[in-house]
N, C-alpha and C. Protein backbone atom coordinates (compact mmCIF):
# COMPACT_ATOMS: atom_id res chain seq x y z
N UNK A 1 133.36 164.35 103.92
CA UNK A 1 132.74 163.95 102.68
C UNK A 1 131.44 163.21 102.98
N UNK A 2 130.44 163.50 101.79
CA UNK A 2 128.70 162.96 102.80
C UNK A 2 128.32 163.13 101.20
N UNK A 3 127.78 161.69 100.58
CA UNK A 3 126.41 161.77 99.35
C UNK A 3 125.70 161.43 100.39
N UNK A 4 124.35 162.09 99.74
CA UNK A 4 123.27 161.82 100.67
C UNK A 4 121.92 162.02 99.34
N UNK A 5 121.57 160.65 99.50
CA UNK A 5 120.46 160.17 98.40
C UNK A 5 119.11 160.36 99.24
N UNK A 6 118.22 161.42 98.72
CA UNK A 6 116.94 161.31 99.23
C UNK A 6 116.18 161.58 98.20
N UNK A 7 115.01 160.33 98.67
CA UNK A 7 114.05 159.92 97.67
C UNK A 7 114.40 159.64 96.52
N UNK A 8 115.33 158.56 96.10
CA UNK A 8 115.83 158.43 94.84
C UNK A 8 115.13 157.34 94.28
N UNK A 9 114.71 157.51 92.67
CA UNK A 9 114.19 157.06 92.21
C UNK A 9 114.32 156.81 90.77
N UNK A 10 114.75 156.38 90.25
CA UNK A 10 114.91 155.82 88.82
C UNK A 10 114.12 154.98 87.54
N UNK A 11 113.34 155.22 86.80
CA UNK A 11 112.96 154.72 86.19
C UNK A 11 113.25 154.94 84.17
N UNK A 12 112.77 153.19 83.76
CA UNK A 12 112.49 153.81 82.10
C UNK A 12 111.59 153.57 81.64
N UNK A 13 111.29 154.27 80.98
CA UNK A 13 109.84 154.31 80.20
C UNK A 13 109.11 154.47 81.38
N UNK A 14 108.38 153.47 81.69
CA UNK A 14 107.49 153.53 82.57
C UNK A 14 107.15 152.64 83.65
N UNK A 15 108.48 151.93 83.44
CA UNK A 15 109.13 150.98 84.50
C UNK A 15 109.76 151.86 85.63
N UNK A 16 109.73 151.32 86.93
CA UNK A 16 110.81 152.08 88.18
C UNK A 16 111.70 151.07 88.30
N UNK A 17 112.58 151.48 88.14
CA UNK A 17 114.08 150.33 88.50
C UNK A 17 114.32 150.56 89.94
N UNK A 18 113.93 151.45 90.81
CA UNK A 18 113.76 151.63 91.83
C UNK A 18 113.57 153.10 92.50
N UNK A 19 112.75 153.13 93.80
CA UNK A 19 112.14 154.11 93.95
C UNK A 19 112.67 153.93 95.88
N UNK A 20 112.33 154.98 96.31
CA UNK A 20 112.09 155.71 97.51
C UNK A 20 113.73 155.00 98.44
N UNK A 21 114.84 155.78 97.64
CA UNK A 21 116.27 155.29 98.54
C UNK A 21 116.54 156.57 98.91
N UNK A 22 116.47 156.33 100.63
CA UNK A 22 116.97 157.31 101.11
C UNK A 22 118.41 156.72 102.32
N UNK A 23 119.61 157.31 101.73
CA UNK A 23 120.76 156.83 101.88
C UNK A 23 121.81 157.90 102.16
N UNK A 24 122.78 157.70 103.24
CA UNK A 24 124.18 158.36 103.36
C UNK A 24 125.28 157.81 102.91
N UNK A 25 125.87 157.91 102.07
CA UNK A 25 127.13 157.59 102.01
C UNK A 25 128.65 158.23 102.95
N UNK A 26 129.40 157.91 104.02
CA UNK A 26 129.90 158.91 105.01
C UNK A 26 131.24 158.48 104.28
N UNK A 27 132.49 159.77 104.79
CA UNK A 27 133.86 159.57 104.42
C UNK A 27 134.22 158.52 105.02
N UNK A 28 135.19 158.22 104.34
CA UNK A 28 136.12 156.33 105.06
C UNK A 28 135.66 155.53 104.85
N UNK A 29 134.30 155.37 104.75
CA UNK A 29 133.56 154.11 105.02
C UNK A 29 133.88 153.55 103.47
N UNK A 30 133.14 151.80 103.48
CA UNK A 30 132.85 150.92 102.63
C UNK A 30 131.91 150.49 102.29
N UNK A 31 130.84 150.37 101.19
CA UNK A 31 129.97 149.81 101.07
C UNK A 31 130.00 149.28 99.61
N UNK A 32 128.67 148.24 99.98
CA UNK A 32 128.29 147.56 98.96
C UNK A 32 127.17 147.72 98.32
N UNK A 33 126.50 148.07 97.38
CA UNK A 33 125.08 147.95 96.22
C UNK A 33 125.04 146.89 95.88
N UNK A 34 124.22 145.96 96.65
CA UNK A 34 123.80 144.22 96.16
C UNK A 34 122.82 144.62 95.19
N UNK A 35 122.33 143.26 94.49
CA UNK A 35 121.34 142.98 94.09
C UNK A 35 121.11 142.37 92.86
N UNK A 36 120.42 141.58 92.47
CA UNK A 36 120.26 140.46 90.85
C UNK A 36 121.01 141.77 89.93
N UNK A 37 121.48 140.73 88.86
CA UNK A 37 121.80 141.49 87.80
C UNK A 37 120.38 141.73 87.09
N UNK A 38 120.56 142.85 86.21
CA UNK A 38 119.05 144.16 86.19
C UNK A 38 118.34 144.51 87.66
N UNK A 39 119.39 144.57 88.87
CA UNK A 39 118.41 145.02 89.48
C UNK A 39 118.80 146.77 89.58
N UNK A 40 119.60 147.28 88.97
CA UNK A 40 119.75 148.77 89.30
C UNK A 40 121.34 148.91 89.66
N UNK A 41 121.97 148.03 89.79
CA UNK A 41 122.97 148.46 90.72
C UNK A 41 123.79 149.41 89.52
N UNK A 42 124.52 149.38 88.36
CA UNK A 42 125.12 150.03 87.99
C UNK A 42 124.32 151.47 87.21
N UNK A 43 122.55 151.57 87.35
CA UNK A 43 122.49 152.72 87.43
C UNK A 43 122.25 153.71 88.56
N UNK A 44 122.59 153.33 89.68
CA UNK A 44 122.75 153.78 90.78
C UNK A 44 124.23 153.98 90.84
N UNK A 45 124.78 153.60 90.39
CA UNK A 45 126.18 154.28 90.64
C UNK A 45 126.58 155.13 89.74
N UNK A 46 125.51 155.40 88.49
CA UNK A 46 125.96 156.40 87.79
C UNK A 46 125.54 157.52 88.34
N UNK A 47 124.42 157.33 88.57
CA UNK A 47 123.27 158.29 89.79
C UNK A 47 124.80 158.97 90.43
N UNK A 48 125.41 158.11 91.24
CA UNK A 48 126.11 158.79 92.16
C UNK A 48 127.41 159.58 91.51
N UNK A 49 127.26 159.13 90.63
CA UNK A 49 128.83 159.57 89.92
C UNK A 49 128.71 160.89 88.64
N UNK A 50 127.11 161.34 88.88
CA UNK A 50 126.34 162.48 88.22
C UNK A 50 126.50 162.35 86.69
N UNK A 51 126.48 160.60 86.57
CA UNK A 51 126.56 160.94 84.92
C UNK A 51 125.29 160.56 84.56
N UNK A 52 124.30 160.59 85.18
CA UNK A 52 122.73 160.18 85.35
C UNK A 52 121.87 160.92 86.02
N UNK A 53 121.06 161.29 85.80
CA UNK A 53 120.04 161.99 86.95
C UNK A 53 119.02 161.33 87.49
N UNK A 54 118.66 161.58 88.78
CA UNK A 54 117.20 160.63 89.15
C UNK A 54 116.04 160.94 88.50
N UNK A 55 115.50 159.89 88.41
CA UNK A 55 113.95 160.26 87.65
C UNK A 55 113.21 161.14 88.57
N UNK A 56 113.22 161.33 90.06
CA UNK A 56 113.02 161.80 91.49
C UNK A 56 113.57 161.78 92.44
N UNK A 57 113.20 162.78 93.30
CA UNK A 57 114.53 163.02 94.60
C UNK A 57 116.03 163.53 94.28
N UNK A 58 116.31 163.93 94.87
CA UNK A 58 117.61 164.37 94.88
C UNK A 58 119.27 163.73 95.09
N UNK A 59 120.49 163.76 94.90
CA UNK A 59 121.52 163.33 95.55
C UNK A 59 122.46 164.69 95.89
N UNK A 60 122.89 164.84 97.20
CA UNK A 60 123.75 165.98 97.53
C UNK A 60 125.11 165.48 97.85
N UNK A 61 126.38 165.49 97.21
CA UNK A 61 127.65 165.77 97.25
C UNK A 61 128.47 167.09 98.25
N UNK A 62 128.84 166.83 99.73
CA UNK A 62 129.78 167.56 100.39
C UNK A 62 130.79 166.99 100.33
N UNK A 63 131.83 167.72 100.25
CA UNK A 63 133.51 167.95 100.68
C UNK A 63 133.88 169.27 101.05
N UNK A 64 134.03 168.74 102.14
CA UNK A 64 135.41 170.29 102.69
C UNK A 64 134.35 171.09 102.79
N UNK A 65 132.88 170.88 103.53
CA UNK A 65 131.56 172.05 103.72
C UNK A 65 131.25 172.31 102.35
N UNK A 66 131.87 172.01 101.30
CA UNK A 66 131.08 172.53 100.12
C UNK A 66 130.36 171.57 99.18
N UNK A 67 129.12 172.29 98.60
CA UNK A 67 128.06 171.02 97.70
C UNK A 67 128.57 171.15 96.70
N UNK A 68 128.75 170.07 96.07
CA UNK A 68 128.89 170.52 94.39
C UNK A 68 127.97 169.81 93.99
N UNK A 69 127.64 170.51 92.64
CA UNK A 69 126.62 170.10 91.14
C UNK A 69 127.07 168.92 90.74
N UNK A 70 125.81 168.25 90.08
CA UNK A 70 126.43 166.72 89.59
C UNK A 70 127.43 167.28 88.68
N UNK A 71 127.81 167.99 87.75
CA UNK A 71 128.27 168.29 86.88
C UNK A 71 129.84 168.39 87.29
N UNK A 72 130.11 168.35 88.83
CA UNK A 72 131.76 168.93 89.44
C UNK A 72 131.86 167.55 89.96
N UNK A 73 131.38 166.69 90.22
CA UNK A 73 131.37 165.19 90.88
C UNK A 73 132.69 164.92 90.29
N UNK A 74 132.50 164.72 89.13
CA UNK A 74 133.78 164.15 88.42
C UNK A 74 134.79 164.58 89.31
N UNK A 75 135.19 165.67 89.65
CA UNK A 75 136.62 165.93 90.22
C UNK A 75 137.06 165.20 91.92
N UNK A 76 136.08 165.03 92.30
CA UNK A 76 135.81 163.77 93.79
C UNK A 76 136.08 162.01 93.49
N UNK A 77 135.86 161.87 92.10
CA UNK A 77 135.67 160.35 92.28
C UNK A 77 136.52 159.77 91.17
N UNK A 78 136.85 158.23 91.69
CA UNK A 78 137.30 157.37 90.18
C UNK A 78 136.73 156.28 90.34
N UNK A 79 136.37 156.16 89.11
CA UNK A 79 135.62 154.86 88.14
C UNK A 79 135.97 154.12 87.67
N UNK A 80 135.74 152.70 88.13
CA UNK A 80 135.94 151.49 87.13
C UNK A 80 134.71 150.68 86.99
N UNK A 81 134.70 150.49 85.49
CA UNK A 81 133.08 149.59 85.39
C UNK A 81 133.23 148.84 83.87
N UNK A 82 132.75 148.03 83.63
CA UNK A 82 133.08 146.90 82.78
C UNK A 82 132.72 147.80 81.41
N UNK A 83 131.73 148.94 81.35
CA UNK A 83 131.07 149.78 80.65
C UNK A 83 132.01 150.93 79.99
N UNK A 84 133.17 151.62 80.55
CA UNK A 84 133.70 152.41 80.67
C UNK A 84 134.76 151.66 79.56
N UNK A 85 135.07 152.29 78.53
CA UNK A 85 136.28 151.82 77.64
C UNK A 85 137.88 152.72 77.78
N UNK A 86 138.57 151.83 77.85
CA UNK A 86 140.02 152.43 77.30
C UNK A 86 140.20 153.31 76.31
N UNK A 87 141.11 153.99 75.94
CA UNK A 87 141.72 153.96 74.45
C UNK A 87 142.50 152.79 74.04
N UNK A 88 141.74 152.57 73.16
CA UNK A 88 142.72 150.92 73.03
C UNK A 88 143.90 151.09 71.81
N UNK A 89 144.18 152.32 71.10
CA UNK A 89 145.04 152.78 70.24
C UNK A 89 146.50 153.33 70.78
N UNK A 90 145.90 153.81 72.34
CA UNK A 90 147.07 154.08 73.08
C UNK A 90 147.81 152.69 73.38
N UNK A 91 149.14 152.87 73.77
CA UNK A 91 149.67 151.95 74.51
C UNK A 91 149.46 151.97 76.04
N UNK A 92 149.96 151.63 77.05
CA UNK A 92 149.62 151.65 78.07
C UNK A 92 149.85 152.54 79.03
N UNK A 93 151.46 152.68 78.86
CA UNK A 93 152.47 153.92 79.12
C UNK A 93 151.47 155.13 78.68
N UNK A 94 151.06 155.41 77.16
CA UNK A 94 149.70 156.23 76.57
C UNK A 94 148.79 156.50 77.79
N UNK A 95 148.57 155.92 77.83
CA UNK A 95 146.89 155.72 78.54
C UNK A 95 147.59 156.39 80.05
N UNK A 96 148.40 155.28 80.79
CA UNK A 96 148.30 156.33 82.19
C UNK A 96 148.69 157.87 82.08
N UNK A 97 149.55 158.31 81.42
CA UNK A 97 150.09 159.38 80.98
C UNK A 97 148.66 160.28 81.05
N UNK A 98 147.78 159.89 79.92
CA UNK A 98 146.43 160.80 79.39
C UNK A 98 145.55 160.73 80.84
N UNK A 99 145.64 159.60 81.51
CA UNK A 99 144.82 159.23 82.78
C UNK A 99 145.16 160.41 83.65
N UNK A 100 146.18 160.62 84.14
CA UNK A 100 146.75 161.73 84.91
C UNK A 100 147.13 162.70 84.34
N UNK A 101 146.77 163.14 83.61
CA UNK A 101 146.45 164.48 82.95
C UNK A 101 145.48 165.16 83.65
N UNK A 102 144.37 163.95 84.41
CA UNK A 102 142.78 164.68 84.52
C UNK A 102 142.66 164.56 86.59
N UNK A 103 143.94 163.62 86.65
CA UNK A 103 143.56 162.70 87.73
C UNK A 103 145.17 162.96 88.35
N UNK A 104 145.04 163.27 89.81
CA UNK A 104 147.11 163.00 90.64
C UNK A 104 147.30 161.77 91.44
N UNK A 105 148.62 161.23 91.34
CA UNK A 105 148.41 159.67 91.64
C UNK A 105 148.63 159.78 93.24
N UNK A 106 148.25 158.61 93.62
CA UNK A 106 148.42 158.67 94.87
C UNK A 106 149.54 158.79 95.07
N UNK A 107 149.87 159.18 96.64
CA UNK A 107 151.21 159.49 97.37
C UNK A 107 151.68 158.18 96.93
N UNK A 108 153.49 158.82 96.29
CA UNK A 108 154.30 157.62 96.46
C UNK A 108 154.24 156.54 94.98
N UNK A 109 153.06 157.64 94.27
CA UNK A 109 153.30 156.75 92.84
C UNK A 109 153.45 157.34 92.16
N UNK A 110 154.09 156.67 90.58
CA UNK A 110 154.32 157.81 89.76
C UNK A 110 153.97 156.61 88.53
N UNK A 111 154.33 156.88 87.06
CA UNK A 111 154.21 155.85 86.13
C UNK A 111 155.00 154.70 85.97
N UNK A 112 156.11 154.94 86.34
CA UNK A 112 156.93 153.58 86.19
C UNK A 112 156.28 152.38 87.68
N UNK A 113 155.82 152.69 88.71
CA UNK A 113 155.80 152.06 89.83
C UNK A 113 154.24 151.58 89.61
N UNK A 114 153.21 152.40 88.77
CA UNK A 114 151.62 152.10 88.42
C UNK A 114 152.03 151.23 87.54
N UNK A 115 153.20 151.12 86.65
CA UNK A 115 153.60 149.35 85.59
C UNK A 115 153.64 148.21 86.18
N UNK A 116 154.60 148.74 87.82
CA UNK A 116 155.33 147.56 88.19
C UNK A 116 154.00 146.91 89.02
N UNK A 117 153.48 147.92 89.85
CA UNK A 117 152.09 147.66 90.44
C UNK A 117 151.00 146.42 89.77
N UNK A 118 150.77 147.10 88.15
CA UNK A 118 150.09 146.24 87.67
C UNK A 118 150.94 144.88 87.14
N UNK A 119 151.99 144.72 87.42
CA UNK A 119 152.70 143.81 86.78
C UNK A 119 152.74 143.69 85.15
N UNK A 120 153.06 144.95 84.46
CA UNK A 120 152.84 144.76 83.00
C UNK A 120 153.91 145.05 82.18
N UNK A 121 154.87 145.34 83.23
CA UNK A 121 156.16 145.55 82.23
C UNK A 121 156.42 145.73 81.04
N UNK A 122 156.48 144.50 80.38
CA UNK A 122 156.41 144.01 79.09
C UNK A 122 155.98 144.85 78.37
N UNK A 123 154.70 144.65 78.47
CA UNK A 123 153.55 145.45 78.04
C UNK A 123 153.30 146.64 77.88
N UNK A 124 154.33 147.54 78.62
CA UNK A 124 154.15 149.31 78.38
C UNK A 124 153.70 149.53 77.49
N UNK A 125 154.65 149.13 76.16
CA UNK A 125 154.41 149.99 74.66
C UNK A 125 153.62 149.43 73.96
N UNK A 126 152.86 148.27 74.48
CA UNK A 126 152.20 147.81 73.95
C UNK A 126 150.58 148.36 73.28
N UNK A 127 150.00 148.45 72.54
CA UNK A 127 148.76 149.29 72.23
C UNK A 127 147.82 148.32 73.00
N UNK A 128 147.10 148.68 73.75
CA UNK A 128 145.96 148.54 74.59
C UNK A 128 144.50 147.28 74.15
N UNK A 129 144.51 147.82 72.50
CA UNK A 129 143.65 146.54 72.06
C UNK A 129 144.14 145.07 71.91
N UNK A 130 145.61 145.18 72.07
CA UNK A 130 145.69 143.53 71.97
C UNK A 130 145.90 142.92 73.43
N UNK A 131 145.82 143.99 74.33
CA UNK A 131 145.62 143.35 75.79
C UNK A 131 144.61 142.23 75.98
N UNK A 132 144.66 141.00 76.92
CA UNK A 132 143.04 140.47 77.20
C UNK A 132 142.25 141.42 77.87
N UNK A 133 141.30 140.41 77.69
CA UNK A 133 140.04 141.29 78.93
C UNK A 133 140.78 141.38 79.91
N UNK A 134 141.30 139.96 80.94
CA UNK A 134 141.79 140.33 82.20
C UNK A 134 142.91 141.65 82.54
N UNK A 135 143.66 141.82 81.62
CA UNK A 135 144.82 142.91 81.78
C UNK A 135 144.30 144.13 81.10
N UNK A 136 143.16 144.02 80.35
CA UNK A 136 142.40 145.57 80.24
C UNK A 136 141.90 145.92 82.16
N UNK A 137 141.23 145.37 82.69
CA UNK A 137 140.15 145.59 83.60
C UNK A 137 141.22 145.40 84.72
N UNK A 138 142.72 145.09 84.86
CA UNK A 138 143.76 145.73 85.53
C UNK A 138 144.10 146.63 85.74
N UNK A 139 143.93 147.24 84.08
CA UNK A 139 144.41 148.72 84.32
C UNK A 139 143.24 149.27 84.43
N UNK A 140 142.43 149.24 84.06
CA UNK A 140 141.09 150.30 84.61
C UNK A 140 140.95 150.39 86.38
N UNK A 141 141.57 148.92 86.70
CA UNK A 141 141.02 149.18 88.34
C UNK A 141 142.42 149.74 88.94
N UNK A 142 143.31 149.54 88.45
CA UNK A 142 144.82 150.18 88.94
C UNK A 142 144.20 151.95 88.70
N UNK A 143 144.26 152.52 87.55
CA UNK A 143 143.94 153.94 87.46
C UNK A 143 142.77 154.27 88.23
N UNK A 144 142.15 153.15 88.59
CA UNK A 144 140.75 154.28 89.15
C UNK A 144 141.29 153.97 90.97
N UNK A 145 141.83 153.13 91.40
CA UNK A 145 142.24 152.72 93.16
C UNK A 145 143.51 153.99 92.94
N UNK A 146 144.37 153.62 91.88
CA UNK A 146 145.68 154.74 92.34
C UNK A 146 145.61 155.92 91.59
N UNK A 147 144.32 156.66 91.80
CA UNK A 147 144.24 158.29 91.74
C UNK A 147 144.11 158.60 92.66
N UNK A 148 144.31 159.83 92.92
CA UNK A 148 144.19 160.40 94.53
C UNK A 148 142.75 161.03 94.16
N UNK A 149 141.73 160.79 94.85
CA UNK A 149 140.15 160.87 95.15
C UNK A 149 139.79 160.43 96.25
N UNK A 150 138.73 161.22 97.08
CA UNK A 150 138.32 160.66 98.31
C UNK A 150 137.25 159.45 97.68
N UNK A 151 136.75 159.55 96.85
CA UNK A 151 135.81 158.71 96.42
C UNK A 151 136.35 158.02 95.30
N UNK A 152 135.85 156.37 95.49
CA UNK A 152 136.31 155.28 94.34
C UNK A 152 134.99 154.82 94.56
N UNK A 153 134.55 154.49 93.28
CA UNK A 153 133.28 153.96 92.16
C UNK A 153 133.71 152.74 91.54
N UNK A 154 133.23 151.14 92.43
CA UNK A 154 133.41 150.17 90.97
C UNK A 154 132.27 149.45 91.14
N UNK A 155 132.40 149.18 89.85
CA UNK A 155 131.23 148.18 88.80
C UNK A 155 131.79 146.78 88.46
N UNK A 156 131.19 145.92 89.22
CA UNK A 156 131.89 144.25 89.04
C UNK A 156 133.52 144.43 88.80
N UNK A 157 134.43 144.75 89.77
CA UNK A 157 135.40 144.89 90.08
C UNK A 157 136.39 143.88 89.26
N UNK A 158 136.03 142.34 89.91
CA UNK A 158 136.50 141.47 89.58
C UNK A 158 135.91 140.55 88.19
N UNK A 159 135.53 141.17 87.27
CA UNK A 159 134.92 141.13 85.94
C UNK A 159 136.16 140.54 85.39
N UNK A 160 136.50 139.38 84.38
CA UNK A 160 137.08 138.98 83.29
C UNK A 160 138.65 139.31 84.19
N UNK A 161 138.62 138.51 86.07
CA UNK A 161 139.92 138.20 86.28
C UNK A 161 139.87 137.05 86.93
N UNK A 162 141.02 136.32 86.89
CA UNK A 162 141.34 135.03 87.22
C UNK A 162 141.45 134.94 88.89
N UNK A 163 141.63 133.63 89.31
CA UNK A 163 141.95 134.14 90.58
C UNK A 163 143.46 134.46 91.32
N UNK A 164 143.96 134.44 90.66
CA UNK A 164 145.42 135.34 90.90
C UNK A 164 145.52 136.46 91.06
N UNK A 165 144.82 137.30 90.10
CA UNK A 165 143.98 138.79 89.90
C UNK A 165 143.08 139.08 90.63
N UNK A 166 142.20 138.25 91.01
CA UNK A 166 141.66 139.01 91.95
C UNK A 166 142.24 138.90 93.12
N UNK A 167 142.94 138.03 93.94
CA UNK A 167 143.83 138.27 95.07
C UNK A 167 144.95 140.21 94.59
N UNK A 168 145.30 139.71 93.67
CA UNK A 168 145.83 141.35 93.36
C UNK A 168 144.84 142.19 93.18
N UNK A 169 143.77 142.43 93.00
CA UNK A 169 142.39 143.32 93.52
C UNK A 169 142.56 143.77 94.17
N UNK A 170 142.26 142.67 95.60
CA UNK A 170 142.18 142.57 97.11
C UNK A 170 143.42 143.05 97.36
N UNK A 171 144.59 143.19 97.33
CA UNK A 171 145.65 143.48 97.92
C UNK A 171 145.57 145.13 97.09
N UNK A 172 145.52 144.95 96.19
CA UNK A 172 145.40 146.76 95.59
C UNK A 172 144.05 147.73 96.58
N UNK A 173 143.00 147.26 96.89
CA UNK A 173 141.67 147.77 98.00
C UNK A 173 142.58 148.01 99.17
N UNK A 174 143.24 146.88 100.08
CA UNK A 174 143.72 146.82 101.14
C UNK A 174 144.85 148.25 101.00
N UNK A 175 145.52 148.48 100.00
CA UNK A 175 146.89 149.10 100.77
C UNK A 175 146.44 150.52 100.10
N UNK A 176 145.20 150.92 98.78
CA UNK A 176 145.34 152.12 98.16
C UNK A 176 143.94 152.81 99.13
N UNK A 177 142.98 151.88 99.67
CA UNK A 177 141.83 152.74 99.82
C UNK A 177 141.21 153.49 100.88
N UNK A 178 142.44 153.13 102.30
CA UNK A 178 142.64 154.08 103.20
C UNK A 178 141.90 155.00 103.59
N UNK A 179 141.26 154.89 104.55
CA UNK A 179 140.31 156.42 104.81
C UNK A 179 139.77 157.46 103.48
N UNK A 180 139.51 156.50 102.56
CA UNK A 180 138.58 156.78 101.64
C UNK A 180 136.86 156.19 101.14
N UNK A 181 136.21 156.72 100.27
CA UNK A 181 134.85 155.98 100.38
C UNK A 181 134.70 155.06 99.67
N UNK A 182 134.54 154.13 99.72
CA UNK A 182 135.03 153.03 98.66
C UNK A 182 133.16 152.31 98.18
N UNK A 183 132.93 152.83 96.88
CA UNK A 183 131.55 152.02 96.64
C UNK A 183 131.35 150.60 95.81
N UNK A 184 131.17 149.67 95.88
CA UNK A 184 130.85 148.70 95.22
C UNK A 184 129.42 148.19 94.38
N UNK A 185 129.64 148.11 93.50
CA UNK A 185 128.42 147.14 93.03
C UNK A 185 128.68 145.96 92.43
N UNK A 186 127.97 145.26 93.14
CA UNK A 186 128.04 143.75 93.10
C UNK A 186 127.32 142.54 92.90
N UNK A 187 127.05 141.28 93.04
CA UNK A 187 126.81 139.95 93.63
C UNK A 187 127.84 138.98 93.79
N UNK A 188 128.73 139.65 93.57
CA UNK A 188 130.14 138.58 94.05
C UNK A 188 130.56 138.95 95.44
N UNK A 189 130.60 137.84 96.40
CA UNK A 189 131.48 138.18 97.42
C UNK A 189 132.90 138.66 97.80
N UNK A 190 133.43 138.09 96.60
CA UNK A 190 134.85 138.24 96.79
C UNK A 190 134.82 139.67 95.97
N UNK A 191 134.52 139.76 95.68
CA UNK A 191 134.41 141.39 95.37
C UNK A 191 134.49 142.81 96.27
N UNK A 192 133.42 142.59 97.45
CA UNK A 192 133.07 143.57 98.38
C UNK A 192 132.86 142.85 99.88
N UNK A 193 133.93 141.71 100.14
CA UNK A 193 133.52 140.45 101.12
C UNK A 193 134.18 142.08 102.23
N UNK A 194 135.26 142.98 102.24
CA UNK A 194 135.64 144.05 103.09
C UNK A 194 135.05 145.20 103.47
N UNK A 195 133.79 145.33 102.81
CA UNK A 195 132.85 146.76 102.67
C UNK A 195 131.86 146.06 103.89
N UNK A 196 131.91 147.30 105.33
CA UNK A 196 131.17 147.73 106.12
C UNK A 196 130.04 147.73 106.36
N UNK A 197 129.28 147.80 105.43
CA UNK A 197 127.83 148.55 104.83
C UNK A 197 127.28 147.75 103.77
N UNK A 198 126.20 147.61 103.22
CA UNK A 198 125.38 146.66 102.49
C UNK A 198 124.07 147.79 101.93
N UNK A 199 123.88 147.53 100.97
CA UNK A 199 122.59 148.73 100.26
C UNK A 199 122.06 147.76 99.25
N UNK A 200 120.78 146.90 99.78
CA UNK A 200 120.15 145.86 99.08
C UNK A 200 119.21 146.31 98.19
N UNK A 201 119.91 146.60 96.97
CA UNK A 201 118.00 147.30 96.21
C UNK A 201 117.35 146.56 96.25
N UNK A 202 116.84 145.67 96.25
CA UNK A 202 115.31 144.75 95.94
C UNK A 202 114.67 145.04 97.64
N UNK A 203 115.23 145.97 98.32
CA UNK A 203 114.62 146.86 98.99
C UNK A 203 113.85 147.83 98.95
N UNK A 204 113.76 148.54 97.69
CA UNK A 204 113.19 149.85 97.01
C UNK A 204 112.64 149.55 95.80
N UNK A 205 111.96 148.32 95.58
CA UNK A 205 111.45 147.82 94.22
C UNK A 205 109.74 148.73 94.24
């Protein structure tokens, strides 16, 4: 597995949010997208996740020798980002159910063990909008770490969790993300303090 960003460049209007990134992303590895908030980082990960196009340059997606179109990305990667909404009408039980419809869980999980995982028991039948923030952005990062994808996509990971939660983050990264590509965007340490690799935009301003 290999993204490979050349000459990437992003702008709006007539602003560049950033210009001239030329970057590998390799299988297994970890990295991080630093940089101020507005500096690009979460449209660079849409960039990568083909729900965006560059204003210039290209991004190429291999697996298994083959390229795919931004348009097939989706089937390589899972997403969590503070941006991305639930169904909040579903219950929870709802929601993973519809989740893996699109998505196969990792080895060794199934729905009752993705409850116990997130610690929500209770909460199965519960409908999704009266969750807090912190136990919404549980389950978004539980469904997007325990799909089976070589590639995981997050956006301020540890967004609207306590620190109990994020130690359960960190222990969910450690045991699900295994010889997979794991991308971050960040300015929290405790977020991406385990990622390999560092990709500073206010490098490409």
């Amino acid at each position: 597995m290999e993204i490979s960003l050349e000459n990437i460049g992003r702008r709006f209007n007539r602003d560049w949010i950033f210009r001239g990134i030329n970057y590998t992303f390799r299988a297994g590895k970890s990295y991080a997208i630093l940089g101020r908030n507005g500096s690009g980082k979460s449209t660079l990960l849409q960039l990568i996740a083909g729900s965006l196009s560059p204003s210039e340059g290209k991004i190429e997606v291999r697996f298994k020798e083959k390229l795919y179109d931004a348009d097939d990305v989706y089937q390589l990667i899972s997403l969590a980002a503070p941006y991305l909404e639930l169904i909040e009408e579903f219950t929870l039980a709802e929601m993973i159910d519809f989740h893996f419809k699109f998505k196969s869980y990792q080895n060794g999980l199934n729905k009752a063990s993705l409850i116990d995982l997130l610690e929500l028991g209770p909460s199965k039948n519960k409908a999704l909008k009266y969750f807090s923030s912190g136990m919404k952005q549980r389950t978004k990062l539980a469904l997007a770490i325990c799909s089976e994808t070589p590639i995981v996509l997050l956006d301020e990971p540890a967004s609207n969790l306590d620190s109990q939660a994020i130690t359960w983050y960190q222990d969910l990264i450690k045991e699900y993300t295994v010889n997979r590509t794991v991308i971050i965007c960040s300015n929290q340490e405790n977020e991406y303090y385990f990622c390999e690799n560092h990709l500073q935009l206010s490098d490409f301003k």
